[in-house]
Structure formats: C-alpha cells, structure tokens
C-alpha atoms as a PDB file:
ATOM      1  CA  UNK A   1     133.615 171.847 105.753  1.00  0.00           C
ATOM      2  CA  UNK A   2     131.013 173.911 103.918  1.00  0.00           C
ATOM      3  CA  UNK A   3     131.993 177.443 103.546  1.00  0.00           C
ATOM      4  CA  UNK A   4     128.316 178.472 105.488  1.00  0.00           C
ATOM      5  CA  UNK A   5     129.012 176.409 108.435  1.00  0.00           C
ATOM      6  CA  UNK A   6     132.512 177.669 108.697  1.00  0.00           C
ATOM      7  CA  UNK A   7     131.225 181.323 108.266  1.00  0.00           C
ATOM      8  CA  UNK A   8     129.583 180.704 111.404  1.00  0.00           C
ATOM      9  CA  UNK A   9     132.160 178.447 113.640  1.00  0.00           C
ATOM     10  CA  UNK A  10     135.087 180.919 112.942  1.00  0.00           C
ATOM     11  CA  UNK A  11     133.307 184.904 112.391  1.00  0.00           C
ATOM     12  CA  UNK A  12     135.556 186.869 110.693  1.00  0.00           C
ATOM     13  CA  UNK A  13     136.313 190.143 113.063  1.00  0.00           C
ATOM     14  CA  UNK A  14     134.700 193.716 112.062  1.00  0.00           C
ATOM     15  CA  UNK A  15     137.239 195.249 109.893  1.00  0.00           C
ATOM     16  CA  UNK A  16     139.620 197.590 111.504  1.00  0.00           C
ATOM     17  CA  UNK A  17     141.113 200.738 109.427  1.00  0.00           C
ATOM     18  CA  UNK A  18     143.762 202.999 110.206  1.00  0.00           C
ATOM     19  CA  UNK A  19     141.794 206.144 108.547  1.00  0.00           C
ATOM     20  CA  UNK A  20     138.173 206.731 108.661  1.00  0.00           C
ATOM     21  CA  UNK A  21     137.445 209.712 106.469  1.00  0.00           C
ATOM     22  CA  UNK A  22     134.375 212.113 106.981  1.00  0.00           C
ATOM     23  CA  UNK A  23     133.608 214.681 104.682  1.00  0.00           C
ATOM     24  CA  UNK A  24     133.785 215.854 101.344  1.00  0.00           C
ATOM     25  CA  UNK A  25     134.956 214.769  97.584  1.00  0.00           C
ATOM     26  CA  UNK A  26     134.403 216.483  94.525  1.00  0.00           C
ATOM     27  CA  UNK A  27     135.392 216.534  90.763  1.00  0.00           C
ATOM     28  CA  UNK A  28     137.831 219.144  89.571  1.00  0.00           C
ATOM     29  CA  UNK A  29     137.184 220.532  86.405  1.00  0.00           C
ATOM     30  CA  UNK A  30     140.807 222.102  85.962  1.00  0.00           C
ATOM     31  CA  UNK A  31     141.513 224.780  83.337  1.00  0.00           C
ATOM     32  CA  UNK A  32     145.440 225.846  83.077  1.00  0.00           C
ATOM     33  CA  UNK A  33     145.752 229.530  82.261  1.00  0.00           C
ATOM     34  CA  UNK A  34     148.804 231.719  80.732  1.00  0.00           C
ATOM     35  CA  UNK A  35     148.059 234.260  83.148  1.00  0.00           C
ATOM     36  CA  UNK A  36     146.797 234.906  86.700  1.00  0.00           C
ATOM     37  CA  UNK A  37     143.536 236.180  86.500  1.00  0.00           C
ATOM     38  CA  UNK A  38     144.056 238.453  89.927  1.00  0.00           C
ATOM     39  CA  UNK A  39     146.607 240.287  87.347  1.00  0.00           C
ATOM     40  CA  UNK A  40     144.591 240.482  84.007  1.00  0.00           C
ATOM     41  CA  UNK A  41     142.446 243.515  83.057  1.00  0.00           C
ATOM     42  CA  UNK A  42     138.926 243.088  83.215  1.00  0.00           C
ATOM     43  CA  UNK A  43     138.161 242.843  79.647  1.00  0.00           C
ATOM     44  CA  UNK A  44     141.140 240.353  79.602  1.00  0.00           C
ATOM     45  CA  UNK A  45     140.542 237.234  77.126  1.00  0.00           C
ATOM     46  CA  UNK A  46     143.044 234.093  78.190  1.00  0.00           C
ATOM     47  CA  UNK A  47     143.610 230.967  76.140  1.00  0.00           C
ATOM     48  CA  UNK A  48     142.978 227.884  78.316  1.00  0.00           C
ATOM     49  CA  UNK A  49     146.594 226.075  77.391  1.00  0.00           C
ATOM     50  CA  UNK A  50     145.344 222.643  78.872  1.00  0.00           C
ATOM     51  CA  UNK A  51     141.847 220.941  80.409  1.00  0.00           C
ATOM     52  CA  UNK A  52     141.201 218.234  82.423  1.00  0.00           C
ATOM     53  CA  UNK A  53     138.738 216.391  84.790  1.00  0.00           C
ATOM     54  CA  UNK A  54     139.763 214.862  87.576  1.00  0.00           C
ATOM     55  CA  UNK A  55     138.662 214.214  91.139  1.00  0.00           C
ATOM     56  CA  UNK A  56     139.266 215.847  94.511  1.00  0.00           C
ATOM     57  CA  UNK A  57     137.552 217.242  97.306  1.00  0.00           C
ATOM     58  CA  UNK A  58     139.230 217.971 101.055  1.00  0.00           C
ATOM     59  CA  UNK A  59     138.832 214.481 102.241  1.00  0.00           C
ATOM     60  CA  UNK A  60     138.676 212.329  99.507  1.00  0.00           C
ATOM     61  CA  UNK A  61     142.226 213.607  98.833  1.00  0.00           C
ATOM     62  CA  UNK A  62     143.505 213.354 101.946  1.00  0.00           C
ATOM     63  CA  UNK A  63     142.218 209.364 102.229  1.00  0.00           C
ATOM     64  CA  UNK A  64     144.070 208.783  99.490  1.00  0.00           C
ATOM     65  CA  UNK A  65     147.408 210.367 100.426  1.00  0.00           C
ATOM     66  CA  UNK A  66     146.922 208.016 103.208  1.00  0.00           C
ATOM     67  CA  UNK A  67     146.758 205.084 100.948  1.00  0.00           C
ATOM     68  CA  UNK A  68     149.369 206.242  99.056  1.00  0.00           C
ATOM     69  CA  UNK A  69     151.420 205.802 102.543  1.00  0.00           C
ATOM     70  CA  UNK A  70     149.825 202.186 102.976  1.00  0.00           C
ATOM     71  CA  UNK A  71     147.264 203.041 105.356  1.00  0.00           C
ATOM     72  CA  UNK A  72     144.021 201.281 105.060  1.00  0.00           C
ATOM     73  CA  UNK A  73     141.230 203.791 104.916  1.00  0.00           C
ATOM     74  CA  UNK A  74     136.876 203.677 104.912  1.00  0.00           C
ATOM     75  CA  UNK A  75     135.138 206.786 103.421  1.00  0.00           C
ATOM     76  CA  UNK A  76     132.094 208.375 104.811  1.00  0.00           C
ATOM     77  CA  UNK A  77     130.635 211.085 102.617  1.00  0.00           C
ATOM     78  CA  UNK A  78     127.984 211.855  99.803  1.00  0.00           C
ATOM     79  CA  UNK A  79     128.064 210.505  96.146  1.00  0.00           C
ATOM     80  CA  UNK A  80     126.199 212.115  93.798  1.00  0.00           C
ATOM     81  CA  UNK A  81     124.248 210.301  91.189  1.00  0.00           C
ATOM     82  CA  UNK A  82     125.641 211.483  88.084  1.00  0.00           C
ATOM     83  CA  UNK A  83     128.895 210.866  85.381  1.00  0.00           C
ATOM     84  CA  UNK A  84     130.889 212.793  88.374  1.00  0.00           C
ATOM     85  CA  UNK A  85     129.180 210.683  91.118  1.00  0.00           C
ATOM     86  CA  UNK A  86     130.483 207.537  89.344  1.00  0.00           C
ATOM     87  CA  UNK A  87     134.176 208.971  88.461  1.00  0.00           C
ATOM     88  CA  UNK A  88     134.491 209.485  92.248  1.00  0.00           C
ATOM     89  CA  UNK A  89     133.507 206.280  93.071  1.00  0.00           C
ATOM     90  CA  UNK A  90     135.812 204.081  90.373  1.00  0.00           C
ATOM     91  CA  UNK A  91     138.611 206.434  91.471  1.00  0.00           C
ATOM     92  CA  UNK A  92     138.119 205.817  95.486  1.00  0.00           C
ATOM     93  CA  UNK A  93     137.702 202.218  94.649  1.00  0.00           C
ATOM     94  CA  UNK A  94     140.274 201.939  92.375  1.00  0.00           C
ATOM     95  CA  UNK A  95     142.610 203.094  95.537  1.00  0.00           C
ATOM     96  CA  UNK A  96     141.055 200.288  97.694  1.00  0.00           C
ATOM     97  CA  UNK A  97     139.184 203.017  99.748  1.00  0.00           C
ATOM     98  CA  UNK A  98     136.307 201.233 101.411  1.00  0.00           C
ATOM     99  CA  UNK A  99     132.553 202.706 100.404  1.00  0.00           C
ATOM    100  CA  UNK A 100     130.922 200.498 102.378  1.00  0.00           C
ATOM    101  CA  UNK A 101     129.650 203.433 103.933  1.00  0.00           C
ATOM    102  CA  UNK A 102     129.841 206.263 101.465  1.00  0.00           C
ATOM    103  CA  UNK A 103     126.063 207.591 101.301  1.00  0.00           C
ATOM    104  CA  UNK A 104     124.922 207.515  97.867  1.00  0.00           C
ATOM    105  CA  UNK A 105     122.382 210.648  96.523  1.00  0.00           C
ATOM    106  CA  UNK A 106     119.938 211.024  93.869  1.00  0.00           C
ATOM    107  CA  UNK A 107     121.482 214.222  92.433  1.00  0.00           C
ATOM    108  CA  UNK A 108     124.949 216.074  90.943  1.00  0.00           C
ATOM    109  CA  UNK A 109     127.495 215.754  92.847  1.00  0.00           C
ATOM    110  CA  UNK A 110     130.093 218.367  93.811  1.00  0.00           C
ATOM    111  CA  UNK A 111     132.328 219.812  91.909  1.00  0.00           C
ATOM    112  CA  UNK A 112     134.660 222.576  91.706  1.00  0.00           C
ATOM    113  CA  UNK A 113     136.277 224.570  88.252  1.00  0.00           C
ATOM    114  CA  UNK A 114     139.914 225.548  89.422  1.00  0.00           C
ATOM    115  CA  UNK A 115     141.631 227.933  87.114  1.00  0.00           C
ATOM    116  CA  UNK A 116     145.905 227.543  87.934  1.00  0.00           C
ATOM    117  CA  UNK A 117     148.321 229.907  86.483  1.00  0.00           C
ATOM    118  CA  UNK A 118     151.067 227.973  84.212  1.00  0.00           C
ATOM    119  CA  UNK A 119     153.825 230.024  85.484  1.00  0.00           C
ATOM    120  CA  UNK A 120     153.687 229.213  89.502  1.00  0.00           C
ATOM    121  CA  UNK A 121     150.883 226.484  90.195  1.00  0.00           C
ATOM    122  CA  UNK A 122     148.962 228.528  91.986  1.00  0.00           C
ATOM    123  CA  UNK A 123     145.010 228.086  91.723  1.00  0.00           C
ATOM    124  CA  UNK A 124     141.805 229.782  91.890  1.00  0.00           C
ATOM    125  CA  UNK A 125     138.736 227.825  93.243  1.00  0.00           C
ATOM    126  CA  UNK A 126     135.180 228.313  92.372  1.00  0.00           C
ATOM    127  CA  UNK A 127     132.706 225.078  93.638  1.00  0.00           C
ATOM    128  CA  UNK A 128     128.977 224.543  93.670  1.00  0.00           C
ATOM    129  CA  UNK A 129     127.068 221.846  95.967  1.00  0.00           C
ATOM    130  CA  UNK A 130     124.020 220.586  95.290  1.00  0.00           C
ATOM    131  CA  UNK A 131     122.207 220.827  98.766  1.00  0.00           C
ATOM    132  CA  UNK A 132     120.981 217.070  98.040  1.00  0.00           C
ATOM    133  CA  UNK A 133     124.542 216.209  99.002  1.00  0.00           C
ATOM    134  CA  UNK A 134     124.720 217.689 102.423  1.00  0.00           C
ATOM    135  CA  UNK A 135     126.400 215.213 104.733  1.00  0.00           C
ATOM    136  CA  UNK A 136     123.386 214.867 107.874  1.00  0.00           C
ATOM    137  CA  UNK A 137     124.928 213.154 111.527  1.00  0.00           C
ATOM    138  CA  UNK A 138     122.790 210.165 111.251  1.00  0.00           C
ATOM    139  CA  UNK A 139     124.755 209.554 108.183  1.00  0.00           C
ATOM    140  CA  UNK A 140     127.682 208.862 110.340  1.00  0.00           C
ATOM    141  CA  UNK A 141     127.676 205.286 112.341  1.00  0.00           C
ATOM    142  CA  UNK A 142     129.003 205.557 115.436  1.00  0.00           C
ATOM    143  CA  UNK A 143     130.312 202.060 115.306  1.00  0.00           C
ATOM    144  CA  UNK A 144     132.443 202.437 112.330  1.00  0.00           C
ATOM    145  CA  UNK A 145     134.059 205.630 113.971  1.00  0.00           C
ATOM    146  CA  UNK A 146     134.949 203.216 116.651  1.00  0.00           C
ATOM    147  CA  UNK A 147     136.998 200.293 114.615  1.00  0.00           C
ATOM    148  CA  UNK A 148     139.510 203.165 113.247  1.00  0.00           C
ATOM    149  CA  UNK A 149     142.829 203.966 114.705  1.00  0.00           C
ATOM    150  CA  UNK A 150     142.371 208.086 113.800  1.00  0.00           C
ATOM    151  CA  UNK A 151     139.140 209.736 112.838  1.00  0.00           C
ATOM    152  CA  UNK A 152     139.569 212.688 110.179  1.00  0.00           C
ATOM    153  CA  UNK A 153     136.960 215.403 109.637  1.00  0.00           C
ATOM    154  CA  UNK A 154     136.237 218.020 107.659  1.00  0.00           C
ATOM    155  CA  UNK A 155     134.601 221.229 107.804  1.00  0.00           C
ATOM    156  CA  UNK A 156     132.127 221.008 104.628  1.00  0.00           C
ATOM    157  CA  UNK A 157     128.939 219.622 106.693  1.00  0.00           C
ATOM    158  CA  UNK A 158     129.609 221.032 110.432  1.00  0.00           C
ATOM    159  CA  UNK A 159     126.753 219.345 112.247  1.00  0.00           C
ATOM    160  CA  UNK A 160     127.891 215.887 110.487  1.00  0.00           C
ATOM    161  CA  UNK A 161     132.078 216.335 111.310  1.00  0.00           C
ATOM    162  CA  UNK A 162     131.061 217.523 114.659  1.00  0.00           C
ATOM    163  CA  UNK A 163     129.063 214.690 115.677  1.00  0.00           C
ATOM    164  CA  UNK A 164     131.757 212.434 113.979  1.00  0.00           C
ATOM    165  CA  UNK A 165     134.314 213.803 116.239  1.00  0.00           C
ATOM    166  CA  UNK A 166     132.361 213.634 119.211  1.00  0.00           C
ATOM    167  CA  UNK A 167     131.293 209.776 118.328  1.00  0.00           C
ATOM    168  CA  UNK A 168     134.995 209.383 117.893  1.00  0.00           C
ATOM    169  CA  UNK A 169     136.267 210.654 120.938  1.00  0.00           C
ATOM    170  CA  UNK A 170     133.860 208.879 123.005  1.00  0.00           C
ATOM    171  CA  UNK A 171     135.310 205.793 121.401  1.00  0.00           C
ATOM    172  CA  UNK A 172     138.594 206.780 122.534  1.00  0.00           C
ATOM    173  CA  UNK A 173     139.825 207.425 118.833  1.00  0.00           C
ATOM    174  CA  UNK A 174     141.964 209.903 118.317  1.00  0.00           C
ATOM    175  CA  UNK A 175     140.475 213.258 115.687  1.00  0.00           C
ATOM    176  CA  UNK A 176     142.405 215.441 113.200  1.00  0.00           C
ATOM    177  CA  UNK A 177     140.281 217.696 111.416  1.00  0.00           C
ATOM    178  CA  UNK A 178     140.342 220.077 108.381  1.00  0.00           C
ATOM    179  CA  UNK A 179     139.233 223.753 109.211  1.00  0.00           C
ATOM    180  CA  UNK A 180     139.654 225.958 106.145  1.00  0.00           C
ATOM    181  CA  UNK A 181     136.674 228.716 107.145  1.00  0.00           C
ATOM    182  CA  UNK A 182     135.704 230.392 109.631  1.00  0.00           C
ATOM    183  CA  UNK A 183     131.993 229.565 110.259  1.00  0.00           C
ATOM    184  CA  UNK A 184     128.619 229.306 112.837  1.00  0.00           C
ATOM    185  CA  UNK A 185     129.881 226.232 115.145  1.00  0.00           C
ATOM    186  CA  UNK A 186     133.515 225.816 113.975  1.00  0.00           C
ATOM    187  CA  UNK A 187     134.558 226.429 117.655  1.00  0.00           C
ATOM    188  CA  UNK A 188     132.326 223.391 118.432  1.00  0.00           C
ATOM    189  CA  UNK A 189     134.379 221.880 116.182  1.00  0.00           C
ATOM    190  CA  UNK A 190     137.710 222.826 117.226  1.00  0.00           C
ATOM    191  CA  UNK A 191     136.473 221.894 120.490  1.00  0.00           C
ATOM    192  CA  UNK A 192     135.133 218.047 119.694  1.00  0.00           C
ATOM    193  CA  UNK A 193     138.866 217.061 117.909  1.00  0.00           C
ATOM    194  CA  UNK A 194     141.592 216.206 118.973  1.00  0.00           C
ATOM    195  CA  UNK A 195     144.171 217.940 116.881  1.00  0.00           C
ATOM    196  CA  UNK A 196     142.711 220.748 114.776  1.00  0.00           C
ATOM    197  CA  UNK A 197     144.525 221.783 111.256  1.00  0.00           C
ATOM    198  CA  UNK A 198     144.320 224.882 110.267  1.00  0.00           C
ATOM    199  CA  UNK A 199     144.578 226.974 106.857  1.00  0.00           C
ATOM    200  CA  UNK A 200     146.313 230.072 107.828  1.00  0.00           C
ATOM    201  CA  UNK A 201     143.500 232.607 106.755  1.00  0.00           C
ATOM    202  CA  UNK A 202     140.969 230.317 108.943  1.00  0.00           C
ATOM    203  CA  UNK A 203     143.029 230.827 112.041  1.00  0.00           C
ATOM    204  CA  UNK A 204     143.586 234.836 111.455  1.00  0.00           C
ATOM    205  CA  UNK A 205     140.117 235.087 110.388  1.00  0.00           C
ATOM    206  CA  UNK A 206     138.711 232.668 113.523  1.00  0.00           C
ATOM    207  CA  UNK A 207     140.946 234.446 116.362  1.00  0.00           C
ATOM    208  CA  UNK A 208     141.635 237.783 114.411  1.00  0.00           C
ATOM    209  CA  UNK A 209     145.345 237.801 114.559  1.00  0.00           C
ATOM    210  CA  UNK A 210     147.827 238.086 111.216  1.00  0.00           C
ATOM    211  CA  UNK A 211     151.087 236.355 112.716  1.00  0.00           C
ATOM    212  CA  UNK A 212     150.018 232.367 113.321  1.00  0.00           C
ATOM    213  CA  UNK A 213     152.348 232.130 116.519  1.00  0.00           C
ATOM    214  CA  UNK A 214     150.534 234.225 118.466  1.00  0.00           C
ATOM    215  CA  UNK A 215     147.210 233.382 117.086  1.00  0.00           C
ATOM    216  CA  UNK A 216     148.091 229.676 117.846  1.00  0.00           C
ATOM    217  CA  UNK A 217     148.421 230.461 121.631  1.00  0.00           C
ATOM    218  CA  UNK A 218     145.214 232.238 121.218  1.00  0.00           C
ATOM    219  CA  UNK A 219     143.696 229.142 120.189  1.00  0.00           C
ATOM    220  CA  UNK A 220     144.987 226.917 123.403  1.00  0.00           C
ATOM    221  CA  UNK A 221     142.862 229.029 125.427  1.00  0.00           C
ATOM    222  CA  UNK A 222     139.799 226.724 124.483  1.00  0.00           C
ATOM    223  CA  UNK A 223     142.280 223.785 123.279  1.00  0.00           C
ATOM    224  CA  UNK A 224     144.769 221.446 125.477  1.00  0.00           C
ATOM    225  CA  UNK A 225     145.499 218.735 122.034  1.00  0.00           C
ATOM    226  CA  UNK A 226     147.944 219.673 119.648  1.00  0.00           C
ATOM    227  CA  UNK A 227     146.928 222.802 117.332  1.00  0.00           C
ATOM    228  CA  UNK A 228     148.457 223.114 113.348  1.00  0.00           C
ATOM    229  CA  UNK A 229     148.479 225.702 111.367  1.00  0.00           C
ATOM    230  CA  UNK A 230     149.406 225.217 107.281  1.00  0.00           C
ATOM    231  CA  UNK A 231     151.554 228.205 106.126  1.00  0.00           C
ATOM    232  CA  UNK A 232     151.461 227.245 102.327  1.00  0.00           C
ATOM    233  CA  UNK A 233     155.326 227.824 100.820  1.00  0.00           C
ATOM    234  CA  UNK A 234     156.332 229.120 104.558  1.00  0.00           C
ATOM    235  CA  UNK A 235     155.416 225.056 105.236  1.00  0.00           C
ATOM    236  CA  UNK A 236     153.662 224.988 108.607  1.00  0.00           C
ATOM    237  CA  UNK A 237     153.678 225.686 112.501  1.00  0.00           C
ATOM    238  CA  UNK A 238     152.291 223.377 115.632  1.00  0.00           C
ATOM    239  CA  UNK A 239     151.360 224.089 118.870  1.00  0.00           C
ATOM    240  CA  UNK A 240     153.150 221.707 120.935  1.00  0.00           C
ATOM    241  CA  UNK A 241     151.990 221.834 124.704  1.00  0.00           C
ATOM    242  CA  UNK A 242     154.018 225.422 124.638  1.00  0.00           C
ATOM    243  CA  UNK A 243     156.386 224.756 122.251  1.00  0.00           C
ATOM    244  CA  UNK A 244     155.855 226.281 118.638  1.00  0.00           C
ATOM    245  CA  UNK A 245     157.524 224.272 116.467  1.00  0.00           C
ATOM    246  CA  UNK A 246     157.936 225.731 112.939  1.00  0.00           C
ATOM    247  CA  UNK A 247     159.018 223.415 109.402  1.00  0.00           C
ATOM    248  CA  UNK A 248     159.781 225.396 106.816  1.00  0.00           C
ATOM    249  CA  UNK A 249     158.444 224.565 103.361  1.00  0.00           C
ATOM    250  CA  UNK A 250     160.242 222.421 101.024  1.00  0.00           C
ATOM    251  CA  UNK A 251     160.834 224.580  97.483  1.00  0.00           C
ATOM    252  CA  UNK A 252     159.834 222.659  94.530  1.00  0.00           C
ATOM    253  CA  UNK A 253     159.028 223.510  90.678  1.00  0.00           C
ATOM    254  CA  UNK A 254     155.254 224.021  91.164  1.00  0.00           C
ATOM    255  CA  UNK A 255     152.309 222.648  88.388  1.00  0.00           C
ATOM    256  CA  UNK A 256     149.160 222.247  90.630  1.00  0.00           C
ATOM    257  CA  UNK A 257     148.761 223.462  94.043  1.00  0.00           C
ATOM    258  CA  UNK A 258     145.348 221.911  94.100  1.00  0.00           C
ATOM    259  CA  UNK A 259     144.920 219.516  96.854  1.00  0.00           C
ATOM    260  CA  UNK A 260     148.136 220.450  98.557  1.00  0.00           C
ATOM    261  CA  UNK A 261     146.435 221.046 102.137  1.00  0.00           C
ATOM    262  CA  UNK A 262     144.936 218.084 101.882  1.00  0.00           C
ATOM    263  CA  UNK A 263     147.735 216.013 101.309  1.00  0.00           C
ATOM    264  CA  UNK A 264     149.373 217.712 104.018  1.00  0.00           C
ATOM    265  CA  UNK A 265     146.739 216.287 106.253  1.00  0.00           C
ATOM    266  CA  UNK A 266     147.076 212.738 105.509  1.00  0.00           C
ATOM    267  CA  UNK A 267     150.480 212.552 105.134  1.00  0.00           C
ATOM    268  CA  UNK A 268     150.474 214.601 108.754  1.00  0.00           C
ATOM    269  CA  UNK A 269     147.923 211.667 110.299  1.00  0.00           C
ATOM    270  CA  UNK A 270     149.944 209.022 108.816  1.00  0.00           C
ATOM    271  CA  UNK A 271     153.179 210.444 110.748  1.00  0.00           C
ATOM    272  CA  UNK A 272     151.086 210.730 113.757  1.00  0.00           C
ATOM    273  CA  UNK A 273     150.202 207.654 114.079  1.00  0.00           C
ATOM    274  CA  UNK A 274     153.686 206.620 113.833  1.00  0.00           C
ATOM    275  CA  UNK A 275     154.642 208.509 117.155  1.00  0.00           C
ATOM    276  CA  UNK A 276     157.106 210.806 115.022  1.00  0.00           C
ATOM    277  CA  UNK A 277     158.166 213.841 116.893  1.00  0.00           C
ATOM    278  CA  UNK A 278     156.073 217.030 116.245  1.00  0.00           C
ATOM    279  CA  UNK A 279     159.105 218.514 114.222  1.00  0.00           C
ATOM    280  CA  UNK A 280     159.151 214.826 112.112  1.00  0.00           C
ATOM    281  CA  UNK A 281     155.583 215.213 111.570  1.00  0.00           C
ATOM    282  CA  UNK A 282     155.938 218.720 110.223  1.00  0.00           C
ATOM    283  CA  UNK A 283     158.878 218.162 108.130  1.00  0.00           C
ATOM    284  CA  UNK A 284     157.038 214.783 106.777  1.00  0.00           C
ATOM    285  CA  UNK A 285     153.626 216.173 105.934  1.00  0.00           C
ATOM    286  CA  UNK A 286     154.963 219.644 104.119  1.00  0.00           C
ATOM    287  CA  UNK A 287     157.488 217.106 102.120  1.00  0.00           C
ATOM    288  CA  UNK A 288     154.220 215.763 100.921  1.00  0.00           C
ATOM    289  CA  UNK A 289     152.625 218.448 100.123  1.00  0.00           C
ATOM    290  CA  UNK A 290     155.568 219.657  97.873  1.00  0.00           C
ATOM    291  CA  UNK A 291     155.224 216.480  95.821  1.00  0.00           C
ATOM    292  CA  UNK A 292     151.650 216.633  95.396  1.00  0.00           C
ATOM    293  CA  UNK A 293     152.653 220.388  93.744  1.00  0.00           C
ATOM    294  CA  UNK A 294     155.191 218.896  91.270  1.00  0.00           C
ATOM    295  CA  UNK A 295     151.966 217.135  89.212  1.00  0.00           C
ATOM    296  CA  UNK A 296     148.494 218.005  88.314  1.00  0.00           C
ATOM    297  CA  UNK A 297     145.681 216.521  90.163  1.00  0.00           C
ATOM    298  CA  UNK A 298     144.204 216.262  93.953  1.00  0.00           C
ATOM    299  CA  UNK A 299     144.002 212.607  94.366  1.00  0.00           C
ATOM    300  CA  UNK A 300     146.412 211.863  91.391  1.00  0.00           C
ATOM    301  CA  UNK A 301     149.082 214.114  93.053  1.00  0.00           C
ATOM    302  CA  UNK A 302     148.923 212.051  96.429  1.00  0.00           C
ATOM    303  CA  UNK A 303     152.651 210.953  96.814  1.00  0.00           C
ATOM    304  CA  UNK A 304     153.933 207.800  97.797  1.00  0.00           C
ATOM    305  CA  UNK A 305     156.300 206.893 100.602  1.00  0.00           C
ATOM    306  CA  UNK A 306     159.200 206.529  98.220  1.00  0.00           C
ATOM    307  CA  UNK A 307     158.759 209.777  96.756  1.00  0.00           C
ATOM    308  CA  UNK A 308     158.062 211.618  99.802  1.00  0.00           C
ATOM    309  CA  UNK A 309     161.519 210.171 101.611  1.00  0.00           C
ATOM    310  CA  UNK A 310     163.713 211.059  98.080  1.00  0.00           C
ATOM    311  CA  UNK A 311     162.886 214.427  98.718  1.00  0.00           C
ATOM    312  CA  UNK A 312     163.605 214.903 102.315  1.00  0.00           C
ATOM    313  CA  UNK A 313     167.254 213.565 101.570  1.00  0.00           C
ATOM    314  CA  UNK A 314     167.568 215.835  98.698  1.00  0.00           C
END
C-alpha cells in the first residue's frame, strides 16, 4: 500500500510526552577561579585556572535531567539567532528533546558568565537577556500543554509560565514550577501550579520569614498542592498536606554547583510521576542534585538513573 494512502487509513496519534518544558535556556560562559571573589580585596587580580562554554538555563537543564531519567520531553522557549542560539539547539536535540515548538528569534540569545571557586564549587551568576527573547503567552499552545503527563514552568517570562500553568491545569495536567525570585505576579504563579519549588531565599524573601518550616506553612495559606522548598547542602523540605518532611543533603566532593536546582527539579518531577512517597521524592531529587555537583556543566551534569541509585546505596 502506498505510504500516502496508509498515512491517511491508519493516523498516527498526536505525540504524548511525559515533560513539557516552559521557560528558559541559556549558554554558560564558565570561568573557574582560585579564589572566591566575595573574599578577594577589591583591587584583587585572579587567574582564571580553566574556561569553558557550555549550555544551561533553568529549564533547559531540568528537561534534560529528565531525559537523563528516560522521560520523553518537548521544549517550549526562545532560541536566539546566533553561534549560542545554535549550540542550544544541537545540544537539546542531541538529547532527543523535541523543538517542535521551541520559538526561534532574530537576535542573541541568553547567556550567563558564572565565575565558581575551585576550592568548593560554589558559583557566582551574572546573565544578560536580550528583550527579543522574552517568552509572550501566545507562544505557548494550549494543545501541546494538554498531550503531557506534567507541565513544568519557570519563572523567567511570568505572563508566559502563568498562562502555561493555567492552560495546563485546565487540561487536567498536573504543574511543577521553578520560583527562584520574588517578583510582580509570582503569587499568580504560585497560585496557577500545582506544586510550587522553591529556592530558599525566594520563599524568605516572598513570605518574609528566615526558617523555611514556618515560612512553608505560611505559604499553604493561599496553597492546598504540595509546596518545596530547595535548601542547597541542607538538601530540601516539602509541605506535605501538614506534614513537613525534611531530606537532608547528600555530601559530595563539589566542582560545579551550576544547574544543581535545576536538576533537582527534574529529577523531583520524574519521582513524582512515579507515585514515590514525598520522603522518596526528596531523598531522589537532592541525590541528583549531588551528582550534577561532582562535574562541570548544567545540562552536561544531568545524572543518569544509574548514577543517581549508586549514590543513594552508598
């Protein structure tokens, strides 16, 4: 039978993915210091000791943490037009990420220098956007929102992640998000998912309290789901109906922080969507996010299952 006329007796279905990703990517332009510069004199001249390029960016790395964990996974976002634009693109594709619906732009696209300390891992971020990328709503189809198991957001374009999550929920799909600032309609976003992730100085900053248990509880005033918070080495805390549930972090020999929070977040939706216990979850996600620490790179530090599992039996 000719391929045509079977095309159209037997349709093949709209594709279904576990992960549909909204939000941002970026290259990392990563410069690895002798020194912290929080603890260098002003007129203090370091040596970079190693350079590299490589790409990141809240939810590209978290989509591909989720492939990592053999998830499939479709990327909504902005693609700039330049050598970074097309380094993002090779990379995403080269994890089978689907760009079907990845919005390209006529311009630079993001990108961040990160400056990490040789001693601990720990990084300094400075970024610049291009507001040619900004991710608008009716950049986000509704429909493909629909054919995912889990929706994930980010807080980089808050009219576009807020109408995602709203899209999604009317669709009955399920919303974690990624809420690192504390910003004009972030409540609306807290509001629209269904299982907001904090960073730790988002959540003081957002409901003005230092210790994350009782700022957690704060949160539930305005939120029923399940509420995170990431704790960085102290690992991380949920909101459980009225449980807190707190997993520790796992201690590792740290290269490259960068990205960590983000892997956290897919390996935490990945878990979730295998019905694990809150306390599973927890313990799954920070394992994660240890591994990602042990080797340079956002999306190159994205563990696999393997790797994630050694760990937790060690």
């Amino acid at each position: 039978m000719p391929s045509a006329l079977l095309a159209i007796l037997c349709p093949v279905s709209l594709p279904l993915w576990d992960i549909v990703g909204v939000g941002a990517n970026a290259v990392d332009r990563v410069y690895v210091l002798p020194a912290s510069l929080a603890e260098a004199r002003p007129d203090a001249k370091l040596r970079i000791l190693h350079h590299r390029r490589s790409c990141g960016g809240q939810t590209a790395t978290m989509l591909a943490t989720c492939r990592r964990l053999g998830a499939t996974a479709a990327y909504i976002g902005t693609i700039g037009s330049n050598d970074d634009g097309a380094l993002v693109r090779a990379e995403l594709a080269r994890l089978d990420i689907d760009l079907t619906y990845a919005v390209g732009r006529d311009g630079p696209n993001p990108f961040a220098v990160i400056l990490i300390e040789e001693r601990t891992g720990e990084r300094m971020v400075l970024w610049d956007r291009d507001d040619r990328m900004r991710l608008q709503p009716t950049d986000v189809p509704a429909d493909v929102l629909a054919r995912a198991r889990l929706v994930h957001v980010d807080d980089v374009d808050l009219d576009a992640a807020i109408a995602a999550a709203r899209a999604a929920a009317r669709a009955g799909v399920p919303v974690t998000s990624d809420i690192e600032r504390a910003a004009d309609r972030v409540d609306e976003l807290i509001g629209a998912v269904t299982c907001p992730i904090f960073a730790a100085p988002a959540l003081a900053d957002l409901t003005g309290i230092a210790d994350p248990e009782r700022a957690l509880r704060k949160i539930r005033r305005a939120h029923a789901g399940l509420i995170t918070v990431t704790l960085g080495a102290d690992g991380a805390m949920v909101l459980d109906g009225d449980r807190i549930v707190h997993a520790p972090g796992v201690a590792v020999s740290a290269v490259d922080t960068t990205g960590a929070g983000d892997v956290f977040r897919g390996a935490f939706a990945i878990a979730w969507l295998e019905n694990r216990t809150a306390a599973d979850v927890l313990r799954f996600a920070n394992a994660a996010a240890a591994v990602s620490c042990t080797r340079p790179g956002a999306v190159a530090g994205a563990p696999g299952r393997a790797e994630i599992d050694a760990l937790l039996r060690a």
